[in-house]
N, C-alpha and C. Protein backbone atom coordinates (compact mmCIF):
# COMPACT_ATOMS: atom_id res chain seq x y z
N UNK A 1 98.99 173.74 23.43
CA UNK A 1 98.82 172.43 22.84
C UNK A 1 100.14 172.05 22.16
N UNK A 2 101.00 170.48 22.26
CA UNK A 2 101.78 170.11 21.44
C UNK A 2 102.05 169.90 20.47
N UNK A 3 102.86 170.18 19.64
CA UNK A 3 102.73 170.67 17.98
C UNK A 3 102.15 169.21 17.38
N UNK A 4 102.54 168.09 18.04
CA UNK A 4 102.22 166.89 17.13
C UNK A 4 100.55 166.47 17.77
N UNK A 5 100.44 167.35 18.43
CA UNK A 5 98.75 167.56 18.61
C UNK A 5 97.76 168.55 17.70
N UNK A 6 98.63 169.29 17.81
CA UNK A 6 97.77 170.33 16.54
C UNK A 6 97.90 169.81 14.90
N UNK A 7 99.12 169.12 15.25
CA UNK A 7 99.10 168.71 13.82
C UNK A 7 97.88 167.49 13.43
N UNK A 8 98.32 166.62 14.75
CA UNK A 8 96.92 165.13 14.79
C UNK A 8 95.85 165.83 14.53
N UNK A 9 95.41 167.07 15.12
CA UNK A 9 94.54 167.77 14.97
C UNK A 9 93.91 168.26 13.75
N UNK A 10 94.76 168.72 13.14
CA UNK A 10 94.19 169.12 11.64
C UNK A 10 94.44 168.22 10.53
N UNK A 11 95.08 167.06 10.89
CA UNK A 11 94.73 165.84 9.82
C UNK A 11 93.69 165.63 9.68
N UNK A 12 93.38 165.12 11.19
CA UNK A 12 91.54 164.61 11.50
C UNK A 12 90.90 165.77 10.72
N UNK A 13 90.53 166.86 11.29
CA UNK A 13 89.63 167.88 10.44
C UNK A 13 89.95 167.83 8.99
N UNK A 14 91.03 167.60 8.46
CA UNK A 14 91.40 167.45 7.01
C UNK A 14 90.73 166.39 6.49
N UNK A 15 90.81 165.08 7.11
CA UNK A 15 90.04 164.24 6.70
C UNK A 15 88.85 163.94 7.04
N UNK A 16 87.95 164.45 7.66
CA UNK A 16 86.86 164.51 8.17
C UNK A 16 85.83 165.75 6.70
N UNK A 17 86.62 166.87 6.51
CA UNK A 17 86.46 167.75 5.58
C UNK A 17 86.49 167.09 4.36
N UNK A 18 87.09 166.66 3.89
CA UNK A 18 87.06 165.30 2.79
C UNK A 18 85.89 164.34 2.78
N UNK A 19 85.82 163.68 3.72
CA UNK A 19 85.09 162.78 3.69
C UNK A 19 83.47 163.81 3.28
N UNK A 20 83.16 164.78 4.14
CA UNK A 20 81.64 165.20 3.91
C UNK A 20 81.58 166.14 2.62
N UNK A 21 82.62 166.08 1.83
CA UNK A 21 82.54 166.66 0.57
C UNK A 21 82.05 165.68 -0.24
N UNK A 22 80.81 166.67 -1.35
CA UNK A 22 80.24 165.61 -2.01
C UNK A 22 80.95 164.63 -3.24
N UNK A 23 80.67 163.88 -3.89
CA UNK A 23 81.36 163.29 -4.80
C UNK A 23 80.63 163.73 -5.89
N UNK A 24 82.33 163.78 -6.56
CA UNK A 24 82.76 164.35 -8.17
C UNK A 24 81.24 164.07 -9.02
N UNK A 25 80.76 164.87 -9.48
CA UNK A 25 79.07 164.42 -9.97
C UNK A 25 80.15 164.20 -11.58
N UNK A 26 79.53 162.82 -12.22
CA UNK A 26 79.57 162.86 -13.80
C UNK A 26 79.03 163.59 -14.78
N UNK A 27 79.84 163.84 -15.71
CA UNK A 27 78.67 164.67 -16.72
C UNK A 27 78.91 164.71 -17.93
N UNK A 28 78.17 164.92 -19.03
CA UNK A 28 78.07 165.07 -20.47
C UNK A 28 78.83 166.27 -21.11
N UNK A 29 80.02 166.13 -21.79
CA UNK A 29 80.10 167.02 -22.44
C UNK A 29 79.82 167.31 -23.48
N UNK A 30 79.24 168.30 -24.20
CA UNK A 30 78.68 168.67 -25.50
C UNK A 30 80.00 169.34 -26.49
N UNK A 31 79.24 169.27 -27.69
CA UNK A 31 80.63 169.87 -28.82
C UNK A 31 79.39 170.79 -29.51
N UNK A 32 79.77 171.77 -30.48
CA UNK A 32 79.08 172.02 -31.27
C UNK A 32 78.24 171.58 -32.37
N UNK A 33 78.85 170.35 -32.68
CA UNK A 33 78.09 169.27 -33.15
C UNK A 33 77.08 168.57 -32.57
N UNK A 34 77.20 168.77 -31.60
CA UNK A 34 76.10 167.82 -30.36
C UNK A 34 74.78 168.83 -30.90
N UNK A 35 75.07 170.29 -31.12
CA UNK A 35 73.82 171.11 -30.98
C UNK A 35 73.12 170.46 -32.13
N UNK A 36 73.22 170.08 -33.10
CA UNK A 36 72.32 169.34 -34.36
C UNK A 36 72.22 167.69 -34.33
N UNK A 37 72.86 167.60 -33.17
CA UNK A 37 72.30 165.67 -33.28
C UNK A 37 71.00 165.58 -32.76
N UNK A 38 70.71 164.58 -33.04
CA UNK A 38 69.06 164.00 -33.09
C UNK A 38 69.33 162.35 -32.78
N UNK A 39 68.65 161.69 -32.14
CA UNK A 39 68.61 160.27 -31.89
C UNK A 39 68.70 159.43 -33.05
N UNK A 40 68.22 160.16 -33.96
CA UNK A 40 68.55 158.80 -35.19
C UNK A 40 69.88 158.69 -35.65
N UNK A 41 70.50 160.20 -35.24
CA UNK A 41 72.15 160.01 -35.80
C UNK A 41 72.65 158.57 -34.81
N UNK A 42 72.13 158.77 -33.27
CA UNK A 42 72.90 158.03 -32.69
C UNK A 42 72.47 156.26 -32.62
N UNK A 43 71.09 156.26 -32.94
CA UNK A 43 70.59 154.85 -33.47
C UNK A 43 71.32 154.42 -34.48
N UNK A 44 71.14 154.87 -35.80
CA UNK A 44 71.60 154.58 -37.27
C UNK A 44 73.59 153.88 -36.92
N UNK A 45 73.95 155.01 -35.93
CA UNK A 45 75.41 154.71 -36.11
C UNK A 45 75.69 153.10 -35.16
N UNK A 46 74.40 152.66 -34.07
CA UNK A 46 74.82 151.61 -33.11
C UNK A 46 74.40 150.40 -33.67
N UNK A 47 73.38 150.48 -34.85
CA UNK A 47 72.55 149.62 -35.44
C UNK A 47 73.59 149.25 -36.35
N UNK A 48 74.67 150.10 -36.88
CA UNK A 48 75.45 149.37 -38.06
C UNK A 48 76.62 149.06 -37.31
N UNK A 49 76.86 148.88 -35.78
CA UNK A 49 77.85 148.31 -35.54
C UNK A 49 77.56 147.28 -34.93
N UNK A 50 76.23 146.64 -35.23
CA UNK A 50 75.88 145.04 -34.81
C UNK A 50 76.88 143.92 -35.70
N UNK A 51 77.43 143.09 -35.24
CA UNK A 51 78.12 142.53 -35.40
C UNK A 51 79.49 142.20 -34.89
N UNK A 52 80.41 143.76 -34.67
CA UNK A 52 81.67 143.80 -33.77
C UNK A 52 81.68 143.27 -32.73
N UNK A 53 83.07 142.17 -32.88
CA UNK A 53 83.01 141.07 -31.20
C UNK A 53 83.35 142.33 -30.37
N UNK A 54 82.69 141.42 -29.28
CA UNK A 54 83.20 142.21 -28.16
C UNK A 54 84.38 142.27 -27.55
N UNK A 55 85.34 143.16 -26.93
CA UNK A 55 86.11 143.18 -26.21
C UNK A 55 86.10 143.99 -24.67
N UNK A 56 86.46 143.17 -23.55
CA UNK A 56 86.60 144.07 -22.38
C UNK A 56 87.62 145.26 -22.51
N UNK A 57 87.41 146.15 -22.18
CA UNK A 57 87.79 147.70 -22.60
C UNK A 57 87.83 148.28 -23.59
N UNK A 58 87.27 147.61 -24.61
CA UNK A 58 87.11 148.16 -26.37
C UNK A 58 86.14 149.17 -26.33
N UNK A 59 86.88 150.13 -27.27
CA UNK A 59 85.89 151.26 -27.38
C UNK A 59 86.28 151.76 -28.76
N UNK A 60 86.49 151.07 -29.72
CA UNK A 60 86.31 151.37 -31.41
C UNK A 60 86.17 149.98 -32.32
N UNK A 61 85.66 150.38 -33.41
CA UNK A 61 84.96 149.16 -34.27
C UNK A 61 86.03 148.13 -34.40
N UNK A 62 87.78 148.84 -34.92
CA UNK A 62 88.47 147.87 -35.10
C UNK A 62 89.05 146.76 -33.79
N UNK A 63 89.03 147.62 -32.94
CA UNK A 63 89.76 146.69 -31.72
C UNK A 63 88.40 145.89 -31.05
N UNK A 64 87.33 145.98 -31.20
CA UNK A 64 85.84 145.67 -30.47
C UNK A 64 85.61 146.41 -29.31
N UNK A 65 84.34 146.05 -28.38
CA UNK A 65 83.80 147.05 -27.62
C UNK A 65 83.34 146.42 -26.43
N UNK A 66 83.36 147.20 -25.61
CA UNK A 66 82.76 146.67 -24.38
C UNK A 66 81.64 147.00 -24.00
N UNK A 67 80.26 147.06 -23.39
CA UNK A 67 79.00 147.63 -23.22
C UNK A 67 79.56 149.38 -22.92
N UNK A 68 80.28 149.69 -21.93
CA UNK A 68 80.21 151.40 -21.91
C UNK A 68 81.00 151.92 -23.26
N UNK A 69 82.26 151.10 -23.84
CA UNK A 69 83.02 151.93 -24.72
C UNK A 69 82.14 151.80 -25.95
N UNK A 70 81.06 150.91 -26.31
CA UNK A 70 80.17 151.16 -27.49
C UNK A 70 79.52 152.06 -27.84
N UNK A 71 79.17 152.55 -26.11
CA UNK A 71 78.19 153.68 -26.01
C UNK A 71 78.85 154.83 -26.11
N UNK A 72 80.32 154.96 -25.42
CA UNK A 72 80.87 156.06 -25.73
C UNK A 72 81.65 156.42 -27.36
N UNK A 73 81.53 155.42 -28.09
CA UNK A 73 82.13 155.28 -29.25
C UNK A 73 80.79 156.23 -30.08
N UNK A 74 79.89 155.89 -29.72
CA UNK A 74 78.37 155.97 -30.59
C UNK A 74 77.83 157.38 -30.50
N UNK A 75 77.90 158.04 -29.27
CA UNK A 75 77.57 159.01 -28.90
C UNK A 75 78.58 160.30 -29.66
N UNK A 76 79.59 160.29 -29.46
CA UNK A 76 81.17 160.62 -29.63
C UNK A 76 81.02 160.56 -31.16
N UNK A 77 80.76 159.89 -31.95
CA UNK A 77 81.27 159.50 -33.00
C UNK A 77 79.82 160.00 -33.99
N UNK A 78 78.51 159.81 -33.63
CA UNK A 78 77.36 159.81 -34.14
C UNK A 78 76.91 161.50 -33.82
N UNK A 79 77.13 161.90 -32.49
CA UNK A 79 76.39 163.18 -31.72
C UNK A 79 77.44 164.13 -31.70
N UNK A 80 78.75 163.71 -31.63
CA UNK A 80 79.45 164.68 -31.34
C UNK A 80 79.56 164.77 -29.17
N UNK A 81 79.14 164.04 -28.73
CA UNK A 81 78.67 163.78 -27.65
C UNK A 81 79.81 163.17 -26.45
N UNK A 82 80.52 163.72 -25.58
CA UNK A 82 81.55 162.67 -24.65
C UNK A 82 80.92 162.37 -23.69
N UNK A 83 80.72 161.44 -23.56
CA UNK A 83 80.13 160.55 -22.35
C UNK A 83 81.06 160.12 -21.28
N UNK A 84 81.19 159.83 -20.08
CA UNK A 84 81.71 159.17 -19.34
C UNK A 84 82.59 157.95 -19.76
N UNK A 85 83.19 156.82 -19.09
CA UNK A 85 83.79 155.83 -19.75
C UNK A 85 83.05 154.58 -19.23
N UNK A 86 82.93 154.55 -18.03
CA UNK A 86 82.57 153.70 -16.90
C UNK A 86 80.70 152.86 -17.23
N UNK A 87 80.68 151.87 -17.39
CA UNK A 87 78.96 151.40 -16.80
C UNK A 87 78.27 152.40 -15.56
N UNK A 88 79.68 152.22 -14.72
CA UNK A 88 78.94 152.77 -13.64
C UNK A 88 78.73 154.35 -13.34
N UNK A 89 79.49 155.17 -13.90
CA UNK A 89 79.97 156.35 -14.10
C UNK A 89 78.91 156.92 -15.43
N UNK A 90 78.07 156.30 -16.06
CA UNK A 90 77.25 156.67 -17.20
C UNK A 90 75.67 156.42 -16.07
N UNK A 91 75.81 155.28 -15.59
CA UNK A 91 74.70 155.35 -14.33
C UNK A 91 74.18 156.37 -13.38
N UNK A 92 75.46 156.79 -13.05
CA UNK A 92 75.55 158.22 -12.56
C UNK A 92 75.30 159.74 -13.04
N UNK A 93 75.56 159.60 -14.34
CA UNK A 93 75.00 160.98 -14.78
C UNK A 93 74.21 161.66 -14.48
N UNK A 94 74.48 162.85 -14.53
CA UNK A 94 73.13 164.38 -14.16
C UNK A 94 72.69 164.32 -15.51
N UNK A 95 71.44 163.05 -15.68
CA UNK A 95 70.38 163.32 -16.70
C UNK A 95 69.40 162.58 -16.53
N UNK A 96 68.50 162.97 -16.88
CA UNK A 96 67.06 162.91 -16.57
C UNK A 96 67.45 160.90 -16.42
N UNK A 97 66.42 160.68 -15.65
CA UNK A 97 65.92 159.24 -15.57
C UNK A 97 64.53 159.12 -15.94
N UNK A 98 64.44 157.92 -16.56
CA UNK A 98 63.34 157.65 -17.64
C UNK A 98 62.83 156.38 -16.96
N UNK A 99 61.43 156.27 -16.61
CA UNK A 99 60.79 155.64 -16.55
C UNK A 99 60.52 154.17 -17.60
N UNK A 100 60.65 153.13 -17.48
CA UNK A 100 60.45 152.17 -18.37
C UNK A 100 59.61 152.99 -19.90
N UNK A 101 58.53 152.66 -19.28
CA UNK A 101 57.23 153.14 -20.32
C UNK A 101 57.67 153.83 -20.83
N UNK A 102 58.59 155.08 -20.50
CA UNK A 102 58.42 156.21 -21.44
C UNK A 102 59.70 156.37 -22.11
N UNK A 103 60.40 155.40 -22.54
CA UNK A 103 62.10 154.89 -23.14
C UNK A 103 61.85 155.50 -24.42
N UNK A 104 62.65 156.46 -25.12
CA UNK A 104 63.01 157.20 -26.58
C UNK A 104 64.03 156.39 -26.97
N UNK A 105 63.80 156.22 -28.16
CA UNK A 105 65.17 156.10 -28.76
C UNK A 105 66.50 156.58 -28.64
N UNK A 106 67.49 156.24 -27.99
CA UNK A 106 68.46 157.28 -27.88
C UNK A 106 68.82 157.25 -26.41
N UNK A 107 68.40 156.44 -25.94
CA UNK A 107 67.84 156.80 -23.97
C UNK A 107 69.01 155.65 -23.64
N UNK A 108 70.34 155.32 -22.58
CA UNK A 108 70.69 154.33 -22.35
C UNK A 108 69.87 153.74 -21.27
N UNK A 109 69.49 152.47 -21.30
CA UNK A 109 69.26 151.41 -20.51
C UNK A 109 70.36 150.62 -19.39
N UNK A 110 69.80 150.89 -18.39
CA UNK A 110 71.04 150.02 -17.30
C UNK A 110 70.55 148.34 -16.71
N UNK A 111 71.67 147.72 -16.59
CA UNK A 111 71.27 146.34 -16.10
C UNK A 111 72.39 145.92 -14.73
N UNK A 112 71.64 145.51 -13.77
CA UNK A 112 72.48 144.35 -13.27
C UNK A 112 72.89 143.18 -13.36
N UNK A 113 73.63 142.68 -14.43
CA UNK A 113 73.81 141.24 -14.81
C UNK A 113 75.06 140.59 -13.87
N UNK A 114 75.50 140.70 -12.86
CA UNK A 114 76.55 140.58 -11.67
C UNK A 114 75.84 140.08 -10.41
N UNK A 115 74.06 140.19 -10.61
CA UNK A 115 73.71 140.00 -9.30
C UNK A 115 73.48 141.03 -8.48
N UNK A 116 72.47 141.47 -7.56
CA UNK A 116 72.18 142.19 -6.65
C UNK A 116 71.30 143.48 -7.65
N UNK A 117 71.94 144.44 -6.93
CA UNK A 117 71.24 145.78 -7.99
C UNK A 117 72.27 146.74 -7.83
N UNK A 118 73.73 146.77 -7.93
CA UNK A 118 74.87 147.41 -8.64
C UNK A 118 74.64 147.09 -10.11
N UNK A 119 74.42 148.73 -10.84
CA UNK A 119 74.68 148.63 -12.37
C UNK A 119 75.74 147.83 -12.87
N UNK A 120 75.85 147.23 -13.77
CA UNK A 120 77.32 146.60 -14.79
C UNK A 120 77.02 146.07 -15.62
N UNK A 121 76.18 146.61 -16.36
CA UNK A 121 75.69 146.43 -17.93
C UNK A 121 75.00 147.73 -18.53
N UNK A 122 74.95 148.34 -19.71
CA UNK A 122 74.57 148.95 -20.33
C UNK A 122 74.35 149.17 -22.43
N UNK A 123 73.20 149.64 -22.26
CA UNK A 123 72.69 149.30 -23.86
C UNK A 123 72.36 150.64 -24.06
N UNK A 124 71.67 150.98 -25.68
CA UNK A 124 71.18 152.38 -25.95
C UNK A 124 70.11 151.87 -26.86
N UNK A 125 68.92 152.40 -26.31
CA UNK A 125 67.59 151.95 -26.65
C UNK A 125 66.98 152.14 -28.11
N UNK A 126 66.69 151.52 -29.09
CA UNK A 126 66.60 151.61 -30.22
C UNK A 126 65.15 152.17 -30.29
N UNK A 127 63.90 151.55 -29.64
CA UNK A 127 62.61 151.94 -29.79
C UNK A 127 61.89 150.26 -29.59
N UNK A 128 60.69 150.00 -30.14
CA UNK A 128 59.88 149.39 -30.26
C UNK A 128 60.44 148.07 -29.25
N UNK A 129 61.47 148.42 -27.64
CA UNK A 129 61.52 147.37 -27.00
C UNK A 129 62.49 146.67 -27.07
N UNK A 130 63.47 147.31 -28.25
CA UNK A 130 64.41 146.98 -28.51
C UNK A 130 65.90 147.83 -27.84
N UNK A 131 67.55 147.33 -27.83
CA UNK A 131 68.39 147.39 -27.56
C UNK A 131 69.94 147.31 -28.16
N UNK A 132 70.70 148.09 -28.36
CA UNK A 132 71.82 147.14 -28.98
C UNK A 132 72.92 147.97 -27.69
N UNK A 133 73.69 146.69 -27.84
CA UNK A 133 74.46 146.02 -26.61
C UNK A 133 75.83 145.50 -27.04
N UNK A 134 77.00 145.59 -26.47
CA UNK A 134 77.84 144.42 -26.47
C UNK A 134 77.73 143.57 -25.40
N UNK A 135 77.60 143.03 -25.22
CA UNK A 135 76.96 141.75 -24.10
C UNK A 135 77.93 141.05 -23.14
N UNK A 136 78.76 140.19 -24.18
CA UNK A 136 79.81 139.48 -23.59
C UNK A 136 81.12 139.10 -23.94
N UNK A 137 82.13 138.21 -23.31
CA UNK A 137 83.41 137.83 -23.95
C UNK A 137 82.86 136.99 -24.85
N UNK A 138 83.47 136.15 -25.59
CA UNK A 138 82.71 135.88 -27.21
C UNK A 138 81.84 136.01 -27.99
N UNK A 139 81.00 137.12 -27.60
CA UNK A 139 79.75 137.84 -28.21
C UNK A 139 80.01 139.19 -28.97
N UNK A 140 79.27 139.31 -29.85
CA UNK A 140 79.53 140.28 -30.69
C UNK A 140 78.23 141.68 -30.52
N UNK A 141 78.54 142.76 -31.13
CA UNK A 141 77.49 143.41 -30.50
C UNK A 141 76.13 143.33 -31.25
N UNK A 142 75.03 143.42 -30.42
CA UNK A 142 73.87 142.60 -31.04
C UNK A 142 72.46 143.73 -30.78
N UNK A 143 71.20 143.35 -30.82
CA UNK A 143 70.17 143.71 -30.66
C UNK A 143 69.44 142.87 -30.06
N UNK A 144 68.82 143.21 -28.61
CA UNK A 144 68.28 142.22 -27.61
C UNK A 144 66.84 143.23 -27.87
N UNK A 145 65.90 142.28 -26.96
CA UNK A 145 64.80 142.39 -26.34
C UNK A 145 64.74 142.84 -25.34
N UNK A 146 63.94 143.86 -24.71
CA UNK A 146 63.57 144.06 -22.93
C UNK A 146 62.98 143.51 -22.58
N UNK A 147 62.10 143.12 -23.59
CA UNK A 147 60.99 141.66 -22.84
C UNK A 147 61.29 140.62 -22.43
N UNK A 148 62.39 140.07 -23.11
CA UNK A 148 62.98 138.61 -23.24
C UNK A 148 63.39 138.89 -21.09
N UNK A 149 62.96 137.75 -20.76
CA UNK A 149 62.68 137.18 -19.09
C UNK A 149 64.31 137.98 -18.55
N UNK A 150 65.56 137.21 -18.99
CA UNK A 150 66.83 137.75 -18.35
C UNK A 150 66.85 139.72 -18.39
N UNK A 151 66.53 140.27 -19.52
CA UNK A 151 66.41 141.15 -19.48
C UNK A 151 65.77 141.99 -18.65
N UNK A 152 64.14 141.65 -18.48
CA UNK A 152 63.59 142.25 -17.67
C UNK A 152 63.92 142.08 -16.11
N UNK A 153 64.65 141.20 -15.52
CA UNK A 153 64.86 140.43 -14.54
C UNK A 153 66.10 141.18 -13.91
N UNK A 154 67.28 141.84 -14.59
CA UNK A 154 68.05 142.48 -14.38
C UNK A 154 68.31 144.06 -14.50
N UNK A 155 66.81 144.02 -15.61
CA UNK A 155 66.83 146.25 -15.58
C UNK A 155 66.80 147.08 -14.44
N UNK A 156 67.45 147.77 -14.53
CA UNK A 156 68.00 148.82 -13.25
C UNK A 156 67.22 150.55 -13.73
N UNK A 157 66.83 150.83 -14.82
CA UNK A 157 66.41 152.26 -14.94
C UNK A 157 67.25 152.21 -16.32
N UNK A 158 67.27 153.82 -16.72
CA UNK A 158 67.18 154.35 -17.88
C UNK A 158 67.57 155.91 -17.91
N UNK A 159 68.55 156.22 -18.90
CA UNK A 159 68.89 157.93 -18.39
C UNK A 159 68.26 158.48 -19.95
N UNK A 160 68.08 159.73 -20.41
CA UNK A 160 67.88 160.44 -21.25
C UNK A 160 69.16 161.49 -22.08
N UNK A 161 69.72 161.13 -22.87
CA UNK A 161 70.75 161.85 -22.86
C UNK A 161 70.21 163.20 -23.93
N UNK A 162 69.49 162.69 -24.85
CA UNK A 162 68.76 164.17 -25.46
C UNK A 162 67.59 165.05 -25.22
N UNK A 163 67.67 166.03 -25.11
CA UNK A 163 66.77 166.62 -24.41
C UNK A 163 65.60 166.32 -25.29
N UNK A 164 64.40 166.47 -24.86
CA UNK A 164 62.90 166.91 -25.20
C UNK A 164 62.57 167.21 -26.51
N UNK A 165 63.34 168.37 -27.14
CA UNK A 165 63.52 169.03 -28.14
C UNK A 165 63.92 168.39 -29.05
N UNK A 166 65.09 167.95 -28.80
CA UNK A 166 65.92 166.79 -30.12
C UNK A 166 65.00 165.59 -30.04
N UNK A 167 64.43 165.32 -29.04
CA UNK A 167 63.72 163.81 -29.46
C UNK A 167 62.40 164.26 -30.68
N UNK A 168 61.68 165.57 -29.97
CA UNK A 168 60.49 165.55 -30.61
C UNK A 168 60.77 165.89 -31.68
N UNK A 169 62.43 166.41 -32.51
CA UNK A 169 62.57 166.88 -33.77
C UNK A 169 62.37 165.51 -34.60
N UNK A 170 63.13 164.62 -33.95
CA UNK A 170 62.83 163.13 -34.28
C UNK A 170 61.80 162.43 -34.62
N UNK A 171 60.75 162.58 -34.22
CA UNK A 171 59.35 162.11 -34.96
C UNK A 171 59.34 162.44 -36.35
């Protein structure tokens, strides 16, 4: 065989080998601090940053926030917790998915607000139906409804980021 055949040759298999490799799974990293957080650390800390405008790519109180960098600010900052950066990349996580009905406090909520059913919104669930969010460009970060019609109209699912244990310490 001609060398610039064997070589065509093992590109293709090179990239063929690539292609059926699975993709990079996302994931949670924990700190030692993470081992004693509980959902109210991470409620209490998202509930007092209602108010901060929003910014696209903000991810701290002074510069503002964007829906994923709020969440990663909150988690990080409240749990000890690193989250992903991405809407879509927090969508993805290896963690439990939560059924509407059965939403904890502490649980992020996903939306499609772009149209179709690609994630590109995200909140962290307060309880009683409630949400806090950075929403939009001149919006500040707030506390929505799931009930309210746009909301329900665009929910995509729900991940669990504390286990079982930390929620039920929470009651």
């Amino acid at each position: 065989m001609p060398v610039l055949a064997r070589i065509a040759l093992l590109i293709v298999v090179s990239l063929l080998g690539a292609c059926s490799s699975p993709a990079p799974q996302t994931s949670i990293v924990f700190t030692p601090r993470s081992a004693t957080a509980v959902p109210s650390d991470v409620l209490f800390r998202a509930i007092g940053l209602v108010g901060t405008p929003y910014r696209w790519g903000g991810n701290t109180p002074a510069g503002g926030f964007d829906c994923s960098g709020l969440i990663g600010f909150v988690y990080r900052d409240a749990a000890g917790i690193q989250l992903p950066r991405t809407t879509a990349q927090l969508s993805t996580l290896r963690a439990p998915s939560i059924k509407r009905g059965a939403l904890q406090p502490g649980d992020l909520v996903f939306f499609a607000t772009s149209g179709g059913s690609n994630v590109s919104h995200a909140g962290i669930y307060v309880g009683e139906g409630r949400f806090v969010h950075a929403p939009s460009s001149g919006g500040t970060v707030r506390l929505d409804s799931l009930s309210s019609r746009y909301w329900q109209n665009t929910y995509q699912g729900a991940k669990r980021i504390f286990d079982e244990g930390q929620v039920a310490r929470n009651r």
